[in-house]
PDB file of N, CA and C in Angstrom:
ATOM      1  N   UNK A   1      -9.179   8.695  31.808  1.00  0.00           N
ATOM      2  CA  UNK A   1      -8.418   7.728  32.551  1.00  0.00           C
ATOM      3  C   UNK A   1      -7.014   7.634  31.952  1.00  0.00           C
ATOM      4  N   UNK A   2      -5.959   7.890  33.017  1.00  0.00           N
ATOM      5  CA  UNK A   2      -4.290   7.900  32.332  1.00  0.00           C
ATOM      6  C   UNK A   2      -4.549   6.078  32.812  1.00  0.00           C
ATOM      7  N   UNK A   3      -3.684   5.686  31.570  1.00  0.00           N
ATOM      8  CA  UNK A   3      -3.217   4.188  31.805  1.00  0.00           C
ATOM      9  C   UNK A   3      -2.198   4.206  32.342  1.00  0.00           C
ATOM     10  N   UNK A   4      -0.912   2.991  32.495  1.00  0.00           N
ATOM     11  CA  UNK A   4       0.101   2.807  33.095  1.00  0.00           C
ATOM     12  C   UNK A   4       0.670   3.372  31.909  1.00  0.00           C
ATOM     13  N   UNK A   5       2.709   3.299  31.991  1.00  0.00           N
ATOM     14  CA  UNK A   5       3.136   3.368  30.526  1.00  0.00           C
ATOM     15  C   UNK A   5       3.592   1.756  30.008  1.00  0.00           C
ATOM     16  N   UNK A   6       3.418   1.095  31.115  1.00  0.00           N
ATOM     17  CA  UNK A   6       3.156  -0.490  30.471  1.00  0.00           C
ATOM     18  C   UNK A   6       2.026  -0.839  29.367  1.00  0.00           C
ATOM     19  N   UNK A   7       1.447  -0.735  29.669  1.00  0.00           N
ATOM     20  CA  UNK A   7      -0.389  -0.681  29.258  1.00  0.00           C
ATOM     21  C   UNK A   7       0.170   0.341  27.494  1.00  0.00           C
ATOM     22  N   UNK A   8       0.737   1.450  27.518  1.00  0.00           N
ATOM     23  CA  UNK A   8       0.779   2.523  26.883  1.00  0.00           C
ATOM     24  C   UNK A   8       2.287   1.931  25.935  1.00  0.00           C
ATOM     25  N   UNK A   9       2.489   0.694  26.298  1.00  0.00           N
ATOM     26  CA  UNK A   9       3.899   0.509  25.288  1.00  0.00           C
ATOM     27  C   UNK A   9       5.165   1.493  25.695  1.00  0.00           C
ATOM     28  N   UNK A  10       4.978   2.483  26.806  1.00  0.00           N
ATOM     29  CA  UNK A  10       5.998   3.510  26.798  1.00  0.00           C
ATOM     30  C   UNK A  10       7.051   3.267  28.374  1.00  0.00           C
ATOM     31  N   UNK A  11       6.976   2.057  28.823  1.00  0.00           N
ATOM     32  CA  UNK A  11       7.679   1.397  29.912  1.00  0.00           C
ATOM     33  C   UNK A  11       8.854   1.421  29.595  1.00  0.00           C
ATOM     34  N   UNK A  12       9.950   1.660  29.834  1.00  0.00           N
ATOM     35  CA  UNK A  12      11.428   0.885  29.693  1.00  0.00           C
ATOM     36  C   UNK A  12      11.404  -0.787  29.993  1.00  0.00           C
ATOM     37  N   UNK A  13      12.242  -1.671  28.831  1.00  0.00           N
ATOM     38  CA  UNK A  13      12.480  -2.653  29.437  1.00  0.00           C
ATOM     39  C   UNK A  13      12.887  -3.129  30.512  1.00  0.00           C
ATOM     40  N   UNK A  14      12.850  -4.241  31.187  1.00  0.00           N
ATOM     41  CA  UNK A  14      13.338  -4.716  32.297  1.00  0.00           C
ATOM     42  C   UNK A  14      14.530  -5.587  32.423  1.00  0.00           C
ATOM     43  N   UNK A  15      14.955  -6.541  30.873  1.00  0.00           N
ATOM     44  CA  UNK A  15      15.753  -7.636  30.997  1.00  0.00           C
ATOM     45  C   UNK A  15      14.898  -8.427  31.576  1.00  0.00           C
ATOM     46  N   UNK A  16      14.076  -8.462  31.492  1.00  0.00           N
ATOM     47  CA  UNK A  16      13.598 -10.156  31.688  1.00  0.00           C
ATOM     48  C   UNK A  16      13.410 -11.392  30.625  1.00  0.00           C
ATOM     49  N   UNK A  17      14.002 -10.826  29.085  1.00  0.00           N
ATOM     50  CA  UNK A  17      14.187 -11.880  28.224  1.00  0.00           C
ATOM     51  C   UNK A  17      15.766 -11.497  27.494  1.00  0.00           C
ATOM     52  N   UNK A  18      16.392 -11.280  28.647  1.00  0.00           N
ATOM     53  CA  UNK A  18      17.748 -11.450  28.172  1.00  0.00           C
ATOM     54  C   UNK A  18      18.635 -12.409  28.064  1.00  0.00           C
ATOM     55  N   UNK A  19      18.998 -12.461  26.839  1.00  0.00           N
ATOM     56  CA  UNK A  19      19.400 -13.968  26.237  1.00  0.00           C
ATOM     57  C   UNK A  19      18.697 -15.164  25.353  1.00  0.00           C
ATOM     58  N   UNK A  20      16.978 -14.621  25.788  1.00  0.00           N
ATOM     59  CA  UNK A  20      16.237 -15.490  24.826  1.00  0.00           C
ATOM     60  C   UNK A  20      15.946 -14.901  23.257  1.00  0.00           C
ATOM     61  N   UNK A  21      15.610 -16.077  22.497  1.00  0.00           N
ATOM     62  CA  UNK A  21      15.569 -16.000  21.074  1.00  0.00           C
ATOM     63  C   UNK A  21      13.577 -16.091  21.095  1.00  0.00           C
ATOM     64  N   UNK A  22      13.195 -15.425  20.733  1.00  0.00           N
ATOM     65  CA  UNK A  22      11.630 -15.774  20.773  1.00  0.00           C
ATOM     66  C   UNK A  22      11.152 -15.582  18.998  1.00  0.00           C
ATOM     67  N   UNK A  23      10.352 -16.214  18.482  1.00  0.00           N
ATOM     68  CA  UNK A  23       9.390 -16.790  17.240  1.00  0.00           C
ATOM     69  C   UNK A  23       8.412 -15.890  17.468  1.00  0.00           C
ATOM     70  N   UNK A  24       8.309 -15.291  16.785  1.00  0.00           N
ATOM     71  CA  UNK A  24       6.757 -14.327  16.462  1.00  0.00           C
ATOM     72  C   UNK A  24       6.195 -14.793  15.045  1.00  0.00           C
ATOM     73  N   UNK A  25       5.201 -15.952  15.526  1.00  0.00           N
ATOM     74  CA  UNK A  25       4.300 -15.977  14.112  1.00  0.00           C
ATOM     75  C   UNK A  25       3.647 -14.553  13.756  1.00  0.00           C
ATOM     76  N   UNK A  26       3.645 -14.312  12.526  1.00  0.00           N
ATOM     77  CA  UNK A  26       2.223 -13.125  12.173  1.00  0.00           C
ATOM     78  C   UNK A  26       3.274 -11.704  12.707  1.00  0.00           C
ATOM     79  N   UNK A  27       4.525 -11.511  12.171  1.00  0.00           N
ATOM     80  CA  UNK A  27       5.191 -10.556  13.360  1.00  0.00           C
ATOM     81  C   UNK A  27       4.845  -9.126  12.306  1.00  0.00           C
ATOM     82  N   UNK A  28       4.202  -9.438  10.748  1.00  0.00           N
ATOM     83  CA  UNK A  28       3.958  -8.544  10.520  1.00  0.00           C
ATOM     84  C   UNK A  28       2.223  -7.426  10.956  1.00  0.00           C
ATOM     85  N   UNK A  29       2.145  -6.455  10.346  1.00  0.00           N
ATOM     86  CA  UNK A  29       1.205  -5.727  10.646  1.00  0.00           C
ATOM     87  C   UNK A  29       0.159  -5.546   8.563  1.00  0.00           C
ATOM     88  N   UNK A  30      -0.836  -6.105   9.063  1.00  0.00           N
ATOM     89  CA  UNK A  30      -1.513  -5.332   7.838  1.00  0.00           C
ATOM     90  C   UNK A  30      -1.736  -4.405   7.278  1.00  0.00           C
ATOM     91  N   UNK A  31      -1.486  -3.916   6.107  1.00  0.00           N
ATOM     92  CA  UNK A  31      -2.029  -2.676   5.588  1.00  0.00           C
ATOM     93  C   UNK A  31      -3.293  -2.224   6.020  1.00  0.00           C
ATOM     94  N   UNK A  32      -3.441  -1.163   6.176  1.00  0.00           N
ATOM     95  CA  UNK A  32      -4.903  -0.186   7.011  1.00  0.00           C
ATOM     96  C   UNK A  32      -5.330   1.133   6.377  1.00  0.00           C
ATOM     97  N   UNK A  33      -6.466   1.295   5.995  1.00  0.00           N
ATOM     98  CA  UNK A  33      -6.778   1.848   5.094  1.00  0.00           C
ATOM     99  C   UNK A  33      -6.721   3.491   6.414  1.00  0.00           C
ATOM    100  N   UNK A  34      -6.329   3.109   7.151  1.00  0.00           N
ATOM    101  CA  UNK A  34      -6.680   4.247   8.536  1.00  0.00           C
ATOM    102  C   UNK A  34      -5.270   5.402   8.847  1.00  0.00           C
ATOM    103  N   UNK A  35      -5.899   6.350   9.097  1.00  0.00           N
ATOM    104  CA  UNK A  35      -4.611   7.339   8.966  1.00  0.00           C
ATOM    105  C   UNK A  35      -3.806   7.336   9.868  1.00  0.00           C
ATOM    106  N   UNK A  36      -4.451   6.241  10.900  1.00  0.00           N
ATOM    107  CA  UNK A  36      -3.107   6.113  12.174  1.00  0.00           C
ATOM    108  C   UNK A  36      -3.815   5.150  12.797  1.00  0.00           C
ATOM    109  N   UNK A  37      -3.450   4.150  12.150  1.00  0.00           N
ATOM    110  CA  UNK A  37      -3.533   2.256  12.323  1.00  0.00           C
ATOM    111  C   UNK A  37      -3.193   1.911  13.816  1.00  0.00           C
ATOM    112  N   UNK A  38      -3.617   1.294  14.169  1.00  0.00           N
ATOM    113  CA  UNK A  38      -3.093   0.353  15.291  1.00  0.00           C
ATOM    114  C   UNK A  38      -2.309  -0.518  15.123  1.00  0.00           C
ATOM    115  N   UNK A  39      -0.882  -0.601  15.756  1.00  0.00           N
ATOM    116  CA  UNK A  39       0.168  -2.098  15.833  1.00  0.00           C
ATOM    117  C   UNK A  39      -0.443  -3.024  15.574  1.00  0.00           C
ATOM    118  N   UNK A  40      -0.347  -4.284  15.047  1.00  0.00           N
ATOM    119  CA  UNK A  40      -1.080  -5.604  15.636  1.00  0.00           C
ATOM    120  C   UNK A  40      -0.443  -6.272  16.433  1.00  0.00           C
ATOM    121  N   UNK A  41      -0.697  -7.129  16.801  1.00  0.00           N
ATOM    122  CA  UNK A  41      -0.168  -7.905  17.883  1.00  0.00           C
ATOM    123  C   UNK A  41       0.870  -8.583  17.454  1.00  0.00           C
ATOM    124  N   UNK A  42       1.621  -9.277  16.265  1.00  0.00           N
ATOM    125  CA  UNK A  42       2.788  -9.978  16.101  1.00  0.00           C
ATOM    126  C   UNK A  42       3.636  -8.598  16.315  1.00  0.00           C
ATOM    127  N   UNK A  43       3.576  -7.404  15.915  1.00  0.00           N
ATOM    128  CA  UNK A  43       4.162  -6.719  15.707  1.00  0.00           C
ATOM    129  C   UNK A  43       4.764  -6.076  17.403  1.00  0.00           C
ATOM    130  N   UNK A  44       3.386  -5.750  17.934  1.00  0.00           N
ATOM    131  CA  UNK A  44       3.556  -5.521  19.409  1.00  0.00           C
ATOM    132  C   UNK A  44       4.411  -6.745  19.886  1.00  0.00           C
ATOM    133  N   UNK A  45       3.880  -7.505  20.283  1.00  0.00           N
ATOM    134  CA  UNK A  45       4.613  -8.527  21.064  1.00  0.00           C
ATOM    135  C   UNK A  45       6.265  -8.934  20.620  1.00  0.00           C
ATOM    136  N   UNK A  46       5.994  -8.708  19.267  1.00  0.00           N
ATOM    137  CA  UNK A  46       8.162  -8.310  18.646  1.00  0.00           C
ATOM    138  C   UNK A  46       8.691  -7.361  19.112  1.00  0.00           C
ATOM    139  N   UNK A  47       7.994  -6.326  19.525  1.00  0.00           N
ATOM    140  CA  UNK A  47       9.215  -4.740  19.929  1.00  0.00           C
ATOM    141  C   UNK A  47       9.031  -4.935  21.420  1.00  0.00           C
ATOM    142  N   UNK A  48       7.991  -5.746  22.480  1.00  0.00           N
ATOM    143  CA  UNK A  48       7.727  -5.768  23.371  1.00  0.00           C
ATOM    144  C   UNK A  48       8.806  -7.090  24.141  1.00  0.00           C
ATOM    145  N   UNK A  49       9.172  -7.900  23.033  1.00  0.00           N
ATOM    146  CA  UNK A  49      10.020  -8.743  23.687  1.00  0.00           C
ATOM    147  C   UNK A  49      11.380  -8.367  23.015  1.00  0.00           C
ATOM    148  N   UNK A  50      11.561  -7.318  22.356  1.00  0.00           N
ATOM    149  CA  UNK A  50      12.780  -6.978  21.767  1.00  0.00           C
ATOM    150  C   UNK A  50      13.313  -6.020  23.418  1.00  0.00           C
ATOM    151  N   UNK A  51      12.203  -5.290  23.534  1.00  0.00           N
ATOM    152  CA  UNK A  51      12.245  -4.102  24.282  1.00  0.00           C
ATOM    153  C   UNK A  51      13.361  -5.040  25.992  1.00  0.00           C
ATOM    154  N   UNK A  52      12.360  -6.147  26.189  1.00  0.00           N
ATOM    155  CA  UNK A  52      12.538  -6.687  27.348  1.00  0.00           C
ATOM    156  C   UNK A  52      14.243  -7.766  26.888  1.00  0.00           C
ATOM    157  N   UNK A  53      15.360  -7.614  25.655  1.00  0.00           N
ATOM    158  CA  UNK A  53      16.382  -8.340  26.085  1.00  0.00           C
ATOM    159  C   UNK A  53      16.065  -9.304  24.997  1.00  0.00           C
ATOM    160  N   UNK A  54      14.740  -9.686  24.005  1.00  0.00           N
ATOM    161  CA  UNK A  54      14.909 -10.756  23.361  1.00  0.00           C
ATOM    162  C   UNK A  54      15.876 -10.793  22.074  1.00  0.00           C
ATOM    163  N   UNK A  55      16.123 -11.830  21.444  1.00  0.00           N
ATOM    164  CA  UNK A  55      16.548 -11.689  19.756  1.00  0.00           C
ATOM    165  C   UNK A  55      15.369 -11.968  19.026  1.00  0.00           C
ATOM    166  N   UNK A  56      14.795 -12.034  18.624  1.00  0.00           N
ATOM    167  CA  UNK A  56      13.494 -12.148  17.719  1.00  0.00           C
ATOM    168  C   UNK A  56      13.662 -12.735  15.942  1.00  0.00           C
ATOM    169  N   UNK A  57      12.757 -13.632  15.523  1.00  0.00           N
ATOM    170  CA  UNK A  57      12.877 -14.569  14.206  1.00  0.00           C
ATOM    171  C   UNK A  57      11.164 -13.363  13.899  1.00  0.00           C
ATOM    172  N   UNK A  58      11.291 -12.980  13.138  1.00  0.00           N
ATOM    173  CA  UNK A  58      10.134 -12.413  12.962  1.00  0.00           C
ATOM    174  C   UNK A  58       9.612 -13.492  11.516  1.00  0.00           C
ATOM    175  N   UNK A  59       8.404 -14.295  12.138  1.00  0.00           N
ATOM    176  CA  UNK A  59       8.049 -15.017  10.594  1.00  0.00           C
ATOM    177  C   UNK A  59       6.595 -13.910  10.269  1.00  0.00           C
ATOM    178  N   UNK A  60       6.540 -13.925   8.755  1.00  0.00           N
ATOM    179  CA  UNK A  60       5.152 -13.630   8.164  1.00  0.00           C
ATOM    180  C   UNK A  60       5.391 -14.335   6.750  1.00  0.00           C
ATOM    181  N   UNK A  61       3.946 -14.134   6.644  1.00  0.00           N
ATOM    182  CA  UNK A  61       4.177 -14.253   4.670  1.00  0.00           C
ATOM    183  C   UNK A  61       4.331 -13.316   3.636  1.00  0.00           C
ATOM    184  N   UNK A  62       4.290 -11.891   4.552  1.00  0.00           N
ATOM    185  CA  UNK A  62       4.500 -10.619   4.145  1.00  0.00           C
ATOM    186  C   UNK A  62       5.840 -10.120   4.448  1.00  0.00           C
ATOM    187  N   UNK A  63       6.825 -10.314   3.213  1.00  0.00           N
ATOM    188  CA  UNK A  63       8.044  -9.781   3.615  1.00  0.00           C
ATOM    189  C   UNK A  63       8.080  -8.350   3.755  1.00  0.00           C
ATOM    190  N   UNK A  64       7.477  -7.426   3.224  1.00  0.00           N
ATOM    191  CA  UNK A  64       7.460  -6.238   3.816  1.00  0.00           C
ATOM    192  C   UNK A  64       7.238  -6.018   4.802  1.00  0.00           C
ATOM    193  N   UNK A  65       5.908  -6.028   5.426  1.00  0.00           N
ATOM    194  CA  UNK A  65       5.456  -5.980   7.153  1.00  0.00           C
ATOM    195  C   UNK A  65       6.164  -7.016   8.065  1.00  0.00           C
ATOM    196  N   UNK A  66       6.757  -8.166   7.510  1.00  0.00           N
ATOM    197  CA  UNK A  66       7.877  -8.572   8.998  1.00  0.00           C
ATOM    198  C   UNK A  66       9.044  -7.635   9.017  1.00  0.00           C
ATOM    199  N   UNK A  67       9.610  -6.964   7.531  1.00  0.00           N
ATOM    200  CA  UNK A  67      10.849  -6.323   7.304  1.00  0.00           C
ATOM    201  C   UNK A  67      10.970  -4.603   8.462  1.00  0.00           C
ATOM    202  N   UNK A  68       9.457  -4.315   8.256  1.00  0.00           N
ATOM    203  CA  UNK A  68       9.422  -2.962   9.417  1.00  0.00           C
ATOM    204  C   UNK A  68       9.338  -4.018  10.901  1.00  0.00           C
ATOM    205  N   UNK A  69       8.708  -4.651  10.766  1.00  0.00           N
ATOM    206  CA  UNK A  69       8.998  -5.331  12.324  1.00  0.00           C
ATOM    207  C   UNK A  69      10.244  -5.049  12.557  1.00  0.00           C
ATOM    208  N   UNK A  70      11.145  -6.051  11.915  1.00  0.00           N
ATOM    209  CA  UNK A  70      12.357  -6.336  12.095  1.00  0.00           C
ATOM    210  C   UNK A  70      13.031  -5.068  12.679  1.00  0.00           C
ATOM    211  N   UNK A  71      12.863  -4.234  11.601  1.00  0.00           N
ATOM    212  CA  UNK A  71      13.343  -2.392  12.162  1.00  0.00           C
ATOM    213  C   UNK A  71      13.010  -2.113  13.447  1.00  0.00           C
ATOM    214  N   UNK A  72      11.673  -2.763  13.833  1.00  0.00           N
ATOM    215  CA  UNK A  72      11.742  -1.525  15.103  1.00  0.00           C
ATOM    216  C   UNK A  72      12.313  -2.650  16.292  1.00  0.00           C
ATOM    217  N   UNK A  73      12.535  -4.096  16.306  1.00  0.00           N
ATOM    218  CA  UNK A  73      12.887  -4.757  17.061  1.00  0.00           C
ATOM    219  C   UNK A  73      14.422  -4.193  17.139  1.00  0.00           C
ATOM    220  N   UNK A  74      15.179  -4.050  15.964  1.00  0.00           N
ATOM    221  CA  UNK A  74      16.551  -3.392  15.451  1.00  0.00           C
ATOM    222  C   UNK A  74      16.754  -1.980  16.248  1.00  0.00           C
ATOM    223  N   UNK A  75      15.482  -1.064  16.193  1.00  0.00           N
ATOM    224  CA  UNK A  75      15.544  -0.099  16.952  1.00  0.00           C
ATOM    225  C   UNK A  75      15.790  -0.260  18.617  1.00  0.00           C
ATOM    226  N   UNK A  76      14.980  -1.199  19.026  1.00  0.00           N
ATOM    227  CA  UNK A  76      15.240  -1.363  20.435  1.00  0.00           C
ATOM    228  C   UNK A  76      16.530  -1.891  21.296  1.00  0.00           C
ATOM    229  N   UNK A  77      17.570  -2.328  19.860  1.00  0.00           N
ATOM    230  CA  UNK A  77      19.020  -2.867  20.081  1.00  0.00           C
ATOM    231  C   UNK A  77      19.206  -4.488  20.056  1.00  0.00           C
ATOM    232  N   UNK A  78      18.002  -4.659  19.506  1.00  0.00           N
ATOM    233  CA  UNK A  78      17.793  -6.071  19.391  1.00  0.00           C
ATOM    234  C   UNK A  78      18.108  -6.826  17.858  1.00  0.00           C
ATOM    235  N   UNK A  79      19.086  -8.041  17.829  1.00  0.00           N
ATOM    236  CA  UNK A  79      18.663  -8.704  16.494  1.00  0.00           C
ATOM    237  C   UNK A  79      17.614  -9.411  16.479  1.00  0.00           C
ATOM    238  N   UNK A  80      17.425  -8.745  15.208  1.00  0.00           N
ATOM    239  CA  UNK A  80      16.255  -9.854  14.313  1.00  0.00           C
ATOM    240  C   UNK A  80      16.197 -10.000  12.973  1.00  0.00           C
ATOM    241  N   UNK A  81      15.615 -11.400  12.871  1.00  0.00           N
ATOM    242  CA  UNK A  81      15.761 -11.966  11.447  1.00  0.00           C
ATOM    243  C   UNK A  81      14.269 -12.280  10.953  1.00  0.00           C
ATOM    244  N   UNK A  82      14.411 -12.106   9.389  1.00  0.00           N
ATOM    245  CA  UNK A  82      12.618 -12.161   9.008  1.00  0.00           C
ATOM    246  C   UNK A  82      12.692 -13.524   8.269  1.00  0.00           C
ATOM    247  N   UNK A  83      11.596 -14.296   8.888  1.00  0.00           N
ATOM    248  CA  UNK A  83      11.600 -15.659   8.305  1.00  0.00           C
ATOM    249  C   UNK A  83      10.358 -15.244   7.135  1.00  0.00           C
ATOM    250  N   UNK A  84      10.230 -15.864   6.124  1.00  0.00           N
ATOM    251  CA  UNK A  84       9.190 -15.652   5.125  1.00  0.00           C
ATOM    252  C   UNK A  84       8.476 -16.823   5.194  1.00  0.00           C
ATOM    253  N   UNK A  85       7.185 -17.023   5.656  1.00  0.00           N
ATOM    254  CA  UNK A  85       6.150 -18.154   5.449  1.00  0.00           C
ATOM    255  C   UNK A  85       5.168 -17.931   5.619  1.00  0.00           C
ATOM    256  N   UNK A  86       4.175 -18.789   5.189  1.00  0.00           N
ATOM    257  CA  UNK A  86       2.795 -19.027   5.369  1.00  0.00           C
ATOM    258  C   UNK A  86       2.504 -20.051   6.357  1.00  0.00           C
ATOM    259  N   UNK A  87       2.579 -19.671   7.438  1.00  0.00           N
ATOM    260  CA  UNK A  87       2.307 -20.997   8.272  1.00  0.00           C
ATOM    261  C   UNK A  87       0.995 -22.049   8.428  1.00  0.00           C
ATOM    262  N   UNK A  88       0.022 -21.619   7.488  1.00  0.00           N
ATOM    263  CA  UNK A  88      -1.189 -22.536   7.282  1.00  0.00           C
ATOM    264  C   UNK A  88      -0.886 -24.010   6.757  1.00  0.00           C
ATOM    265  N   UNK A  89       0.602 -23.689   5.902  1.00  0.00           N
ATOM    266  CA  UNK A  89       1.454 -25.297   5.368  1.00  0.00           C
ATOM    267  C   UNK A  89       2.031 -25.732   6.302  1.00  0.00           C
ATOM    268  N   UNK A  90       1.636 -27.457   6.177  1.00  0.00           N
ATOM    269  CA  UNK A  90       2.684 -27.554   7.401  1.00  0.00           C
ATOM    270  C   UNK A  90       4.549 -27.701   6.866  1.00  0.00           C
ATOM    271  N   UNK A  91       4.454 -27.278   5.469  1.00  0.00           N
ATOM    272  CA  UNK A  91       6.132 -27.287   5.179  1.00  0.00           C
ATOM    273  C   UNK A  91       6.072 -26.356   5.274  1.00  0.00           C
ATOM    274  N   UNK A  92       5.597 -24.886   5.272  1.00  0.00           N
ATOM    275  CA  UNK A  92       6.181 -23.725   5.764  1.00  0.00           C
ATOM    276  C   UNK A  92       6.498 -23.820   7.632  1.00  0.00           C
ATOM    277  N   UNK A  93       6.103 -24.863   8.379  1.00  0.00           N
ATOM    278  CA  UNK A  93       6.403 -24.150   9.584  1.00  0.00           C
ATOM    279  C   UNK A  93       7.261 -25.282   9.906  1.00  0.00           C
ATOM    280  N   UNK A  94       7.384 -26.123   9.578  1.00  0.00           N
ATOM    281  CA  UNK A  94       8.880 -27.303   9.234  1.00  0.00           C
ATOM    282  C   UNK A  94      10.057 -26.211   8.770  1.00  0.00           C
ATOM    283  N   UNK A  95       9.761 -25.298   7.767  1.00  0.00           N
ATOM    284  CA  UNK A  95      10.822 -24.204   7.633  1.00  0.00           C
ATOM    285  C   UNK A  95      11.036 -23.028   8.276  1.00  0.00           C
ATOM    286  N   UNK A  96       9.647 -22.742   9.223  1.00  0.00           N
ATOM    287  CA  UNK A  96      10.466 -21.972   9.960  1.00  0.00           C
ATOM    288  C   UNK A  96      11.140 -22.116  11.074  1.00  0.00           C
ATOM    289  N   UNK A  97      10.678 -23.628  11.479  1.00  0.00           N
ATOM    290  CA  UNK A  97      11.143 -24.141  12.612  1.00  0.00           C
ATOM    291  C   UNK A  97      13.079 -24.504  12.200  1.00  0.00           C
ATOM    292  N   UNK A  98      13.287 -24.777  11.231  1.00  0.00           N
ATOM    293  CA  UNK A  98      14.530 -25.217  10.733  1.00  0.00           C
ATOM    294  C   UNK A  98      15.453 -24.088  10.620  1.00  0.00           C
ATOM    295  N   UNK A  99      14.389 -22.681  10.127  1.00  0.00           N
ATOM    296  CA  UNK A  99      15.393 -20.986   9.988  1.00  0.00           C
ATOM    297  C   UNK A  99      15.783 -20.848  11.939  1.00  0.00           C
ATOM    298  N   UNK A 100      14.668 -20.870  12.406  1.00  0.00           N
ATOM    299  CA  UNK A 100      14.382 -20.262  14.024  1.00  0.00           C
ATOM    300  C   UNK A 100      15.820 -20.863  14.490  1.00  0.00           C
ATOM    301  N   UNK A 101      16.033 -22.354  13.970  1.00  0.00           N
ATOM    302  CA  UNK A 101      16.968 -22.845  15.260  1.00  0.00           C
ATOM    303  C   UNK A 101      18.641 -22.233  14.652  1.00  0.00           C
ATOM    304  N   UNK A 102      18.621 -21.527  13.750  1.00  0.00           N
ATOM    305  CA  UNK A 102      20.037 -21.499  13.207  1.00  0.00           C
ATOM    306  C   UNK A 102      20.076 -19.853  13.458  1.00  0.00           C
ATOM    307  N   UNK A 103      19.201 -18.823  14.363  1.00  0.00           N
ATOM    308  CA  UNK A 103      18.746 -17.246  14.463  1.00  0.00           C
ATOM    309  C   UNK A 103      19.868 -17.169  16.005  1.00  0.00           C
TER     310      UNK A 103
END
């Protein structure tokens, strides 16, 4: 079965989040012991709204894995900024809410 290239991540954007700033909790990806890992989803949904026109705050508590986020949102011509938190505190998401509004 061929999928779409929506479905397949390989769509061209549309501009339908052009101009918006969007928050990706979790925008990093975990380490994987696998020789060809799957995206996770903060990560997808960052290059997927980078792709479509967004600016993107990429938060994790993993500054490395939001920092490749950041790259490939960067790749798609998009800014983005890596917020560092643990959002299980509620003063980490008081701070990222305070980084997000100044992105």
């Amino acid at each position: 079965m061929t999928l779409p290239d929506e479905a397949e991540g390989a769509a061209p954007g549309r501009g339908r989040l052009n101009g918006r700033r969007v928050l990706v909790v979790g925008a990093g990806t975990r380490p994987s012991p696998e020789p060809d890992p799957p995206i996770g989803n903060g990560r997808a949904i960052s290059v997927l709204a980078a792709r479509e026109g967004a600016a993107l705050a990429c938060a994790d508590r993993d500054a490395g894995a939001a920092d490749v986020t950041a790259a490939l949102v960067r790749a798609e011509g998009q800014h983005a900024a890596v917020v560092l938190a643990d959002v299980a505190s509620a003063e980490a998401c008081a701070s990222v809410l305070a980084e997000f509004s100044v992105v």
